[in-house]
Protein backbone atom coordinates (compact mmCIF):
# COMPACT_ATOMS: atom_id res chain seq x y z
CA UNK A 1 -84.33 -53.10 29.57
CA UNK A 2 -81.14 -54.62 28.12
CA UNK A 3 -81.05 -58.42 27.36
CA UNK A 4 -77.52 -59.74 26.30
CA UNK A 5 -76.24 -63.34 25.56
CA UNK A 6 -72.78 -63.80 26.79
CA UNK A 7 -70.33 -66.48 26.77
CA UNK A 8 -68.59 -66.86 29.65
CA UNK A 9 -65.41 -68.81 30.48
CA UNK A 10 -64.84 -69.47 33.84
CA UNK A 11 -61.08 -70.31 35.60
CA UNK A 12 -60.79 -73.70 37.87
CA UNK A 13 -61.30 -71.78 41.27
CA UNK A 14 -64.91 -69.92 40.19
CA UNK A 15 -66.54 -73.52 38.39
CA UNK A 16 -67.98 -74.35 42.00
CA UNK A 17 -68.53 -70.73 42.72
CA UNK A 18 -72.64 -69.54 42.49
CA UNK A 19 -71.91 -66.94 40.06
CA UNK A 20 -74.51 -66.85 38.33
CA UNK A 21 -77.27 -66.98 41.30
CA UNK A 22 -75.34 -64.38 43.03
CA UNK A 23 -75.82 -62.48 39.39
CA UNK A 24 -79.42 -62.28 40.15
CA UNK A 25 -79.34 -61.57 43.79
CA UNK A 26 -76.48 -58.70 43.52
CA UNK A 27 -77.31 -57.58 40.21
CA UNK A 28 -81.17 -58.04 39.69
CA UNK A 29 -80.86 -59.20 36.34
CA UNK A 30 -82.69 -62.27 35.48
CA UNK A 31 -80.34 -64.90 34.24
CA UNK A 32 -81.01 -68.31 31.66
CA UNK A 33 -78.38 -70.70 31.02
CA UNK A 34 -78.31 -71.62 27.27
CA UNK A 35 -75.62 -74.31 27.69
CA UNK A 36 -72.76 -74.95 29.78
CA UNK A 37 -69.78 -77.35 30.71
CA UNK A 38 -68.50 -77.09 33.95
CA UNK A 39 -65.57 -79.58 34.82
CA UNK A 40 -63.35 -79.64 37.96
CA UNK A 41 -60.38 -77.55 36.25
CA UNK A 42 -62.19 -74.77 33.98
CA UNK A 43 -65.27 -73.98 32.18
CA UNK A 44 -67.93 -72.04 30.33
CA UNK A 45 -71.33 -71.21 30.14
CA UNK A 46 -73.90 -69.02 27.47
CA UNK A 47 -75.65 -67.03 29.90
CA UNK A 48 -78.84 -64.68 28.75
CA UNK A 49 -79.19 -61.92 31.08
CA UNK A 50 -82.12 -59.50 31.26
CA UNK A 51 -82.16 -56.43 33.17
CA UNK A 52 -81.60 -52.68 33.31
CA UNK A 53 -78.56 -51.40 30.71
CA UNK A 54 -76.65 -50.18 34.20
CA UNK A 55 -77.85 -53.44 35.72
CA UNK A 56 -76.38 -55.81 33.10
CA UNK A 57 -73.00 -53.69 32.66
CA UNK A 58 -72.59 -53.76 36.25
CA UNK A 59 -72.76 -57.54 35.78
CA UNK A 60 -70.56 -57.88 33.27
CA UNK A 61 -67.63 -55.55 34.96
CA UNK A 62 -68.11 -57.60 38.65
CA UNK A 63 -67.93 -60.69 36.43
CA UNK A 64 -64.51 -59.43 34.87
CA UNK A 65 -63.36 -58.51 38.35
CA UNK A 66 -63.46 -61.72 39.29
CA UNK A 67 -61.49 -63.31 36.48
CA UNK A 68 -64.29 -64.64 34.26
CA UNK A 69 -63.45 -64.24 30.50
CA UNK A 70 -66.62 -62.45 29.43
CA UNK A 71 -67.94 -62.36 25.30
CA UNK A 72 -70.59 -60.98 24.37
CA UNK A 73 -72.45 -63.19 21.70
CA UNK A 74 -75.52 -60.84 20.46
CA UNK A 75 -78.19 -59.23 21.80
CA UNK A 76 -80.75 -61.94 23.38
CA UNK A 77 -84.03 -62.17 21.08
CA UNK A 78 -86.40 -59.75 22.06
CA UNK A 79 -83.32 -57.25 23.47
């Protein structure tokens, strides 16, 4: 199992989007927001996710795909 902390930045058009639900139902990784701030025109969000390696990196590259600015912080404790 991989478990990753991220920070993500998200562009004005995905802040209302359910990213990070549709993470979890797409994806099956198991998702935890650390913090976030989410205003009309941009922003960002440290997201754990826990899941398979191939699970999380397929995460990761769908988030990219749709124009999300994607960091990874560390590994998550206990990852």
């Amino acid at each position: 199992m991989a478990k990753g902390r991220f920070h993500l930045t998200l562009p004005g058009d995905l802040v209302g989007e359910p990213i990070i639900h549709t993470l979890g139902s797409d994806f099956g990784v198991v998702t935890t927001i650390r913090r976030a701030s989410l205003e009309e025109g941009s922003g960002w969000v440290i997201l754990e996710m826990d899941g398979t390696d191939e699970s999380v990196d397929d995460a990761v590259s769908w988030l990219r795909e749709r124009g999300v600015i994607v960091d990874r912080l560390e590994k998550a404790p206990g990852g």
